[in-house]
Protein backbone atom coordinates (compact mmCIF):
# COMPACT_ATOMS: atom_id res chain seq x y z
CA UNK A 1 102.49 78.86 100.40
CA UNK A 2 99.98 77.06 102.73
CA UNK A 3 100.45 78.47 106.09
CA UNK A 4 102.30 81.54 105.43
CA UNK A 5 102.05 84.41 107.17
CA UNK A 6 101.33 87.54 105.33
CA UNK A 7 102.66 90.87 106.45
CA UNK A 8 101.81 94.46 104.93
CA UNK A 9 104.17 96.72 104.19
CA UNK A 10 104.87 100.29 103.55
CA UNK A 11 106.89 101.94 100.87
CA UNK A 12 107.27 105.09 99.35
CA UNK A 13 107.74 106.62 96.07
CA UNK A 14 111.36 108.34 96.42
CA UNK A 15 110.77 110.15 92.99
CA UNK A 16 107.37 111.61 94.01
CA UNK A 17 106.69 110.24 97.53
CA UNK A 18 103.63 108.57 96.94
CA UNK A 19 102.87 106.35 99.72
CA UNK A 20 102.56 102.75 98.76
CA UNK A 21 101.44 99.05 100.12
CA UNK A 22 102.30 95.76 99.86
CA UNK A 23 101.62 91.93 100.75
CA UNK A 24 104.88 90.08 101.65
CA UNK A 25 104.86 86.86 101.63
CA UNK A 26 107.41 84.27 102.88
CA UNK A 27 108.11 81.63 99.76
CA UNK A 28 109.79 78.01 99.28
CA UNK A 29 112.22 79.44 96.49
CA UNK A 30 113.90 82.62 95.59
CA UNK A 31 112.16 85.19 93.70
CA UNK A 32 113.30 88.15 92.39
CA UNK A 33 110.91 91.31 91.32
CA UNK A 34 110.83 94.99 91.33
CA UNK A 35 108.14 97.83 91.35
CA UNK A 36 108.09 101.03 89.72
CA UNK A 37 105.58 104.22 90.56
CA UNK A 38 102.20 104.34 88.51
CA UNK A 39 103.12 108.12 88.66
CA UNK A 40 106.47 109.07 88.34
CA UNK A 41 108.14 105.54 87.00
CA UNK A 42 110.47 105.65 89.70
CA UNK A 43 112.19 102.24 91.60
CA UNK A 44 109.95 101.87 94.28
CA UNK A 45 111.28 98.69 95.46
CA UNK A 46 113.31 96.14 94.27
CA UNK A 47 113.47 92.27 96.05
CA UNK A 48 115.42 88.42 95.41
CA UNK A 49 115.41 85.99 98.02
CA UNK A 50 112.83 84.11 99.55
CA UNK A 51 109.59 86.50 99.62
CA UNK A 52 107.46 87.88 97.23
CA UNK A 53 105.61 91.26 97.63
CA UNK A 54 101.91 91.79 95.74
CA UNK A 55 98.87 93.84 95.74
CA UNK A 56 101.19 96.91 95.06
CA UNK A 57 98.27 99.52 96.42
CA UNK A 58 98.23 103.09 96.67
CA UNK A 59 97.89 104.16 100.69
CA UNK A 60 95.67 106.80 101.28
CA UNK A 61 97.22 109.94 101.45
CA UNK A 62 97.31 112.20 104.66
CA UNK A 63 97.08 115.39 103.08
CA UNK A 64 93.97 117.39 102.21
CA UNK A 65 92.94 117.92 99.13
CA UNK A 66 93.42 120.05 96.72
CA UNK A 67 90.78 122.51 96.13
CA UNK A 68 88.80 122.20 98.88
CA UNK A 69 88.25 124.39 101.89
CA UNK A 70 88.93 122.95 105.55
CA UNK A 71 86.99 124.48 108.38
CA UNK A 72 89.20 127.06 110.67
CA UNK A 73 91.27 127.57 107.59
CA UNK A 74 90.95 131.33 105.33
């Protein structure tokens, strides 16, 4: 929609809690959609009415990583 104004979003996964975002973007007609986790297959989110949400992304994680040793840490 020319003009729009897109707005990012933040979901997450409540099978797994992987941390999730998304485009919304206002539309001229309903739409209806729904996103499931890459990971788990759980209902992330589910939408009808007049947005639609795209660029499902995986946010970047806050916790370290596995494996790997952080400095002050034993």
């Amino acid at each position: 929609m020319a003009g729009s104004l897109f707005v990012i979003e933040y979901f997450s996964c409540p099978g797994c809690a992987l941390p999730y975002s998304v485009t919304k973007e206002e539309q001229p007609t309903k739409r209806s959609g729904s996103f499931a986790c890459e990971v788990c297959g759980s209902l992330v989110h589910a939408w009808s009415g007049n947005y639609d949400f795209f660029d499902w992304q995986v946010d970047k994680a806050d916790t370290p990583e596995f494996g790997k040793r952080w400095a002050g840490t034993r």
